[in-house]
N, C-alpha and C. Protein backbone atom coordinates (compact mmCIF):
# COMPACT_ATOMS: atom_id res chain seq x y z
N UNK A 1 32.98 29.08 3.02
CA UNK A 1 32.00 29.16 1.95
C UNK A 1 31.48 30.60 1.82
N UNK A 2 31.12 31.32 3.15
CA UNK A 2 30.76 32.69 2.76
C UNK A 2 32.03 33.46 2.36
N UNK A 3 32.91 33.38 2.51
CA UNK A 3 34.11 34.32 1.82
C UNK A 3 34.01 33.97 0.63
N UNK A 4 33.92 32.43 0.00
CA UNK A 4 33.62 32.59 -1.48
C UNK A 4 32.66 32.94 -2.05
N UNK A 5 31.76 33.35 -1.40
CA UNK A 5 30.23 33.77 -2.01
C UNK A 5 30.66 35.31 -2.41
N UNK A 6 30.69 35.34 -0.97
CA UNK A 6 31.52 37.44 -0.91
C UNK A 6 32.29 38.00 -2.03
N UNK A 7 33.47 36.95 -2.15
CA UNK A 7 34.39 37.58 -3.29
C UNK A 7 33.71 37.36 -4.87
N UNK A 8 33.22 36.72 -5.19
CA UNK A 8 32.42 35.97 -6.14
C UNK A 8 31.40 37.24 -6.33
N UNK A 9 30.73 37.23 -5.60
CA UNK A 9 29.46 38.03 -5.39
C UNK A 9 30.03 39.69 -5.96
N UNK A 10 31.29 40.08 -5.45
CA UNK A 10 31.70 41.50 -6.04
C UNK A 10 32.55 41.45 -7.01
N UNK A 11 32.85 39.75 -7.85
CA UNK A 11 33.57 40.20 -9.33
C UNK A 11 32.10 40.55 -9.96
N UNK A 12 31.42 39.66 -10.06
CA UNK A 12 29.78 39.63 -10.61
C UNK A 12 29.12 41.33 -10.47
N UNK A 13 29.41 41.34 -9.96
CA UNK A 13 28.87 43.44 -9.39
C UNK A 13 29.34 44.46 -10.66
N UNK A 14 30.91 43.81 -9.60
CA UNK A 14 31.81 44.70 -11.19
C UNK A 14 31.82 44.10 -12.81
N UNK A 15 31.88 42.77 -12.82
CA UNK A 15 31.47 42.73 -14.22
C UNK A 15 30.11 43.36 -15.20
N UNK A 16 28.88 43.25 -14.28
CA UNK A 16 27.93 43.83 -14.67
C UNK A 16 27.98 45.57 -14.50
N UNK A 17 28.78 45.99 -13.65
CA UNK A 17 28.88 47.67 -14.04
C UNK A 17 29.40 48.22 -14.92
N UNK A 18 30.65 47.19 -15.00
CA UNK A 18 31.30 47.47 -16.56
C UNK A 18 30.54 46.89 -18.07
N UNK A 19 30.10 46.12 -17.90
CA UNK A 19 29.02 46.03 -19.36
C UNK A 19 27.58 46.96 -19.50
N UNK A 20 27.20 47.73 -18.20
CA UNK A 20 26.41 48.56 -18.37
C UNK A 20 27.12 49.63 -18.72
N UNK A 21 27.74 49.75 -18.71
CA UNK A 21 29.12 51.27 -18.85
C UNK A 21 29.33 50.79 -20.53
N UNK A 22 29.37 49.24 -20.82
CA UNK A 22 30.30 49.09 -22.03
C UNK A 22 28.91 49.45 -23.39
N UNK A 23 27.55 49.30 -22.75
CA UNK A 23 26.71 49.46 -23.88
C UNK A 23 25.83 50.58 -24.20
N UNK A 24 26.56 51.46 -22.80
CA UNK A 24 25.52 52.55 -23.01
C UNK A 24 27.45 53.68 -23.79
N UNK A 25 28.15 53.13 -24.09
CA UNK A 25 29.39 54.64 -24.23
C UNK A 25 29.56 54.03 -25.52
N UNK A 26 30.48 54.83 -26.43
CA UNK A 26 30.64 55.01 -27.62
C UNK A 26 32.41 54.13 -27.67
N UNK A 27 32.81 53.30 -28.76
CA UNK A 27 33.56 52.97 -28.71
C UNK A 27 35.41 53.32 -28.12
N UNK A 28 34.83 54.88 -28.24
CA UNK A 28 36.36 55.95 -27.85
C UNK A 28 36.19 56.28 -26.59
N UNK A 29 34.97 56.47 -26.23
CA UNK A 29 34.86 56.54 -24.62
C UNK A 29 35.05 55.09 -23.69
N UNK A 30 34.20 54.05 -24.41
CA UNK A 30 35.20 52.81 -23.93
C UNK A 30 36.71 52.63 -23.97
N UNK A 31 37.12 53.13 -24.71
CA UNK A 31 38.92 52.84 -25.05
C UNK A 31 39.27 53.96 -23.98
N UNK A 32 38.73 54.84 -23.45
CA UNK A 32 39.50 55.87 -22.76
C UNK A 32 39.06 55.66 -21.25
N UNK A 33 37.73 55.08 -20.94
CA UNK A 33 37.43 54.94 -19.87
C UNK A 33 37.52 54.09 -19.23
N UNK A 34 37.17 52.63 -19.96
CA UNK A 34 37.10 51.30 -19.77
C UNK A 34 38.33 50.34 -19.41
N UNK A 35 39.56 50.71 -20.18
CA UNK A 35 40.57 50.01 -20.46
C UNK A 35 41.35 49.49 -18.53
N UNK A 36 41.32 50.82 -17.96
CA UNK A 36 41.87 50.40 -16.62
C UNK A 36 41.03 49.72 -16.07
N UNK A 37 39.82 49.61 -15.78
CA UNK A 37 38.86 48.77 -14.98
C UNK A 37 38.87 47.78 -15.51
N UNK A 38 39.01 47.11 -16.89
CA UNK A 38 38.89 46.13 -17.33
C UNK A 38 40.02 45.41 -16.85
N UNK A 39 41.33 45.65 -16.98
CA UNK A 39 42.04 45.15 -16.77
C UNK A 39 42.61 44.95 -15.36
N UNK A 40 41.85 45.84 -14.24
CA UNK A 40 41.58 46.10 -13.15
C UNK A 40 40.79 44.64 -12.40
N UNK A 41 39.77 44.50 -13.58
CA UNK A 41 38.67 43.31 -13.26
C UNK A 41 39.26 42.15 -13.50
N UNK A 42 40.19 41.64 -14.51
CA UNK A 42 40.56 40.68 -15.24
C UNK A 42 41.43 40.26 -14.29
N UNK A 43 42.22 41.05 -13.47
CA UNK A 43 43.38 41.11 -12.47
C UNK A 43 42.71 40.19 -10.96
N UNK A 44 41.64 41.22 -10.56
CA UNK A 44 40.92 40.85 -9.58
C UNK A 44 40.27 39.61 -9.49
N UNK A 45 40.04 39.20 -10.53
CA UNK A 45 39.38 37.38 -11.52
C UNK A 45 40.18 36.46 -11.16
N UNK A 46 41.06 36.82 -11.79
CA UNK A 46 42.47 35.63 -11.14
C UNK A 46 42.36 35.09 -9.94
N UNK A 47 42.67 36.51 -9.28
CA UNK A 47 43.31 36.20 -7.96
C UNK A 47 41.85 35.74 -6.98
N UNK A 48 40.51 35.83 -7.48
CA UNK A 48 39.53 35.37 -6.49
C UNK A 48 39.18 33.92 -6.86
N UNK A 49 39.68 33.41 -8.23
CA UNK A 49 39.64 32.30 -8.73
C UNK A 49 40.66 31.23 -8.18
N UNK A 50 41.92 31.96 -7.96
CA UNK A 50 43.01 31.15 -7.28
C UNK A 50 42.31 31.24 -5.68
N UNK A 51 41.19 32.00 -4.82
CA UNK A 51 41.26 32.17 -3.78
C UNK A 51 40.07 31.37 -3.46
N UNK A 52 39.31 30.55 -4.51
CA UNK A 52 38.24 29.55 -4.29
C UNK A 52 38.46 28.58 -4.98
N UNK A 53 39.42 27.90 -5.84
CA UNK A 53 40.10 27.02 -5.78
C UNK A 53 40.92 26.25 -4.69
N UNK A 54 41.99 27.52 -3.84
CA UNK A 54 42.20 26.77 -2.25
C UNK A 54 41.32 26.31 -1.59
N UNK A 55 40.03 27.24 -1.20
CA UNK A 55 39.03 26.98 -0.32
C UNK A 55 38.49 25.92 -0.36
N UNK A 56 37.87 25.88 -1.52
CA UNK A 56 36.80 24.43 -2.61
C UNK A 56 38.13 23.29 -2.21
N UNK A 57 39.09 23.53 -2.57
CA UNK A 57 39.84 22.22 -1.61
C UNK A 57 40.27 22.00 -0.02
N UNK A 58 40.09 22.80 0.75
CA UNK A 58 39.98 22.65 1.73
C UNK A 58 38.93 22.19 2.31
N UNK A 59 37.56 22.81 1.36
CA UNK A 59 36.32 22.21 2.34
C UNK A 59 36.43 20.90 1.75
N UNK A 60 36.61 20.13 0.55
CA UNK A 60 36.62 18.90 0.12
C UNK A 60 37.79 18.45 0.76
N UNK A 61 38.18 18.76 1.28
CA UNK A 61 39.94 17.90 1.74
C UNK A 61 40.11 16.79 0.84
N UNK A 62 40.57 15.67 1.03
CA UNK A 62 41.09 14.88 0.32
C UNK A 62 40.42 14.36 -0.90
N UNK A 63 38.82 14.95 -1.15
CA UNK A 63 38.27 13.99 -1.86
C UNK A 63 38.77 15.53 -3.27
N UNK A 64 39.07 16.46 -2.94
CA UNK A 64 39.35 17.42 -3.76
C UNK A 64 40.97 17.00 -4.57
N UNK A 65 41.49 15.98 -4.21
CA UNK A 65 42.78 15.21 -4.95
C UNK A 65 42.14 14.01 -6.31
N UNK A 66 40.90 13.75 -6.16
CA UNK A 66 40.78 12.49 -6.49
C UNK A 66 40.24 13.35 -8.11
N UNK A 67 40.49 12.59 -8.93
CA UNK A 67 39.87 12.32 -9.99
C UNK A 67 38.50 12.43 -10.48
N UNK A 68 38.37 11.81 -9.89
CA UNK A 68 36.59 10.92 -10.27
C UNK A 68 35.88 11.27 -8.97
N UNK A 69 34.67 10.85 -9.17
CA UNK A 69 34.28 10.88 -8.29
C UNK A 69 33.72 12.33 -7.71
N UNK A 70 32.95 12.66 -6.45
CA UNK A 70 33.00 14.01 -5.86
C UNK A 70 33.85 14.82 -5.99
N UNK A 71 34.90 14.92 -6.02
CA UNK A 71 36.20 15.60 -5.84
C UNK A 71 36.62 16.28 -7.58
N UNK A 72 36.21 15.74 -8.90
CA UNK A 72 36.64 15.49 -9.57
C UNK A 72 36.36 16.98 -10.29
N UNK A 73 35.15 18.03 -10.05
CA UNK A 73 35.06 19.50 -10.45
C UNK A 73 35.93 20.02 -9.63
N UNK A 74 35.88 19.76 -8.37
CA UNK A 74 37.33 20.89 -7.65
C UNK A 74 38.24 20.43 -8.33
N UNK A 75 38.99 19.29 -8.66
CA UNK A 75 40.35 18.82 -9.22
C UNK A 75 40.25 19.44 -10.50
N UNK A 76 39.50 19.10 -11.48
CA UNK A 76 39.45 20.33 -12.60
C UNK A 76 39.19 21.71 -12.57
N UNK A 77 38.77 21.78 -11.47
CA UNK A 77 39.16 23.66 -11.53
C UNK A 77 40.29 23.78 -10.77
N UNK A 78 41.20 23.60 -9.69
CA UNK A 78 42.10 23.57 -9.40
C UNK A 78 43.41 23.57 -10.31
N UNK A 79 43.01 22.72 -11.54
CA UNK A 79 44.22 22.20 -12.48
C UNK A 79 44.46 23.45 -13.35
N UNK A 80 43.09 23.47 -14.20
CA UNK A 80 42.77 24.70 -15.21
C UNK A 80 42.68 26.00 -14.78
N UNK A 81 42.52 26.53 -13.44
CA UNK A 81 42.25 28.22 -12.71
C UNK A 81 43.61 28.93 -13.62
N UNK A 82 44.52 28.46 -13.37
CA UNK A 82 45.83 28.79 -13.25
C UNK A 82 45.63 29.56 -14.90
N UNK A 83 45.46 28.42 -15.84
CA UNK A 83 45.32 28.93 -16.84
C UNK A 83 44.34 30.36 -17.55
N UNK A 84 43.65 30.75 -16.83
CA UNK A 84 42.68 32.01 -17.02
C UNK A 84 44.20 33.34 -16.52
N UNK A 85 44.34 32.91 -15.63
CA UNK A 85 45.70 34.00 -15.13
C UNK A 85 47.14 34.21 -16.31
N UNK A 86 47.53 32.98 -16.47
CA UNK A 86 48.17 33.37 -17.66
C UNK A 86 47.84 33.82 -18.93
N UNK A 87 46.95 33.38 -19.85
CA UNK A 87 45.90 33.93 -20.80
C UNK A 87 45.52 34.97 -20.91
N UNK A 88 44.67 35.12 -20.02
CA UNK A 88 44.44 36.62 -19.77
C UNK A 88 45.37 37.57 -19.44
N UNK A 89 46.37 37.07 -19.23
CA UNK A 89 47.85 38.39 -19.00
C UNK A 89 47.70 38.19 -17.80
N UNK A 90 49.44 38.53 -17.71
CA UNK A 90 49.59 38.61 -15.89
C UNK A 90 49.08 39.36 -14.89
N UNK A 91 48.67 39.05 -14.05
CA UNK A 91 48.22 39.93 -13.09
C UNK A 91 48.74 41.30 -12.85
N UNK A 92 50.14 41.16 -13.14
CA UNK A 92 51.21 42.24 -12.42
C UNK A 92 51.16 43.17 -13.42
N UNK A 93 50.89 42.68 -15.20
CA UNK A 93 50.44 43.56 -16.11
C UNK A 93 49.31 44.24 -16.01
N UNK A 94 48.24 43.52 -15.76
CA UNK A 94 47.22 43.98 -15.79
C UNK A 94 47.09 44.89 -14.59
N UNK A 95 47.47 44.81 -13.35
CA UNK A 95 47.16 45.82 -12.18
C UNK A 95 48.29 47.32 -12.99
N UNK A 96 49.49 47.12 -13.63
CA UNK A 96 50.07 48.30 -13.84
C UNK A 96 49.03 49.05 -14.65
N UNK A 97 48.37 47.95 -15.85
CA UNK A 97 47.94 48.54 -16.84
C UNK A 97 46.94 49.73 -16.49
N UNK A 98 46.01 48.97 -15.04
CA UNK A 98 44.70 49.64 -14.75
C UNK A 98 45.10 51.24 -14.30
N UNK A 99 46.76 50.78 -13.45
CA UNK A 99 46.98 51.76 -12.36
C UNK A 99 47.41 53.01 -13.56
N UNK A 100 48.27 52.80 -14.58
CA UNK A 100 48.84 53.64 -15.92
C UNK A 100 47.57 54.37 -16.39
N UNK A 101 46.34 53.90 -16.60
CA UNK A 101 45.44 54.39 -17.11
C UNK A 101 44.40 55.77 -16.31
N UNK A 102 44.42 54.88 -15.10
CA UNK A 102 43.97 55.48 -14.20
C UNK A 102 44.64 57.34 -14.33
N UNK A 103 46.26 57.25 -13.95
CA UNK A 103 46.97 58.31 -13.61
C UNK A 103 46.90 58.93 -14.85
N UNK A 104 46.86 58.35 -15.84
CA UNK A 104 46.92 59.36 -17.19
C UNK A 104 45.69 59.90 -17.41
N UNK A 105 44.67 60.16 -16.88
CA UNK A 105 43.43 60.86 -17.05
C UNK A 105 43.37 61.65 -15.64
N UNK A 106 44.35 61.49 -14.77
CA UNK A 106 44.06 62.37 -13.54
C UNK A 106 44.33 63.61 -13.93
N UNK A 107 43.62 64.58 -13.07
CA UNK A 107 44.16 65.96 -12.99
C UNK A 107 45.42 65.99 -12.91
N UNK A 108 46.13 67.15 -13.61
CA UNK A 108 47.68 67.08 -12.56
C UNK A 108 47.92 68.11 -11.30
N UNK A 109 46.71 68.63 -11.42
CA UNK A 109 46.56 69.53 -9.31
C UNK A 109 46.03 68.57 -8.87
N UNK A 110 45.35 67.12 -8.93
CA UNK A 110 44.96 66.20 -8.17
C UNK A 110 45.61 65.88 -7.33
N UNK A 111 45.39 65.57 -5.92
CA UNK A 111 46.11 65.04 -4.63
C UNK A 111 45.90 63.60 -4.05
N UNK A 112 46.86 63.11 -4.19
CA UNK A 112 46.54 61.27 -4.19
C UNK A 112 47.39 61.46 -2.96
């Protein structure tokens, strides 16, 4: 339960740094600044969503199969998670996208 709080706890961080970023900049500075983190964030969403979906069924064990009943919000988020990952673009897009954006605003004497 605290690992899902943890991971949870730092999409929530970053979503709110990026909407303070998104209302204080001008639409071209969002398009130039924003675009990798966003898609950076959207990436990171997935995969903490798929990573408290396992959990949330592990701590429910079996009653996290059932339908109805207790079990029946983990079984609907379990079913539907999946779908935010495809929708939102693939992960594997979205991490290139962040990483493409990133490097195209680096210095080119920068040392990575």
């Amino acid at each position: 339960l605290g690992a899902m709080i943890a991971q949870l706890e730092g999409i929530q961080n970053w979503t709110e740094n990026i909407t303070y970023q998104m209302n204080h900049m001008s639409y071209e500075d969002q398009a130039k600044h924003l675009a990798g983190p966003v898609a950076l964030l959207k990436a990171q969403c997935t995969k903490v969503s798929c990573f408290i979906s396992s959990e949330a069924c592990q701590i429910f064990g079996g009653r996290a199969l059932t339908a109805t009943g207790m079990g029946r919000s983990v079984t609907s988020f379990r079913t539907s998670q999946k779908f935010g990952s495809i929708l939102g673009g693939s992960e594997e897009i979205m991490v290139d996208l962040g990483v493409r954006q990133a490097m195209k605003y680096m210095p080119p004497d920068a040392r990575l």
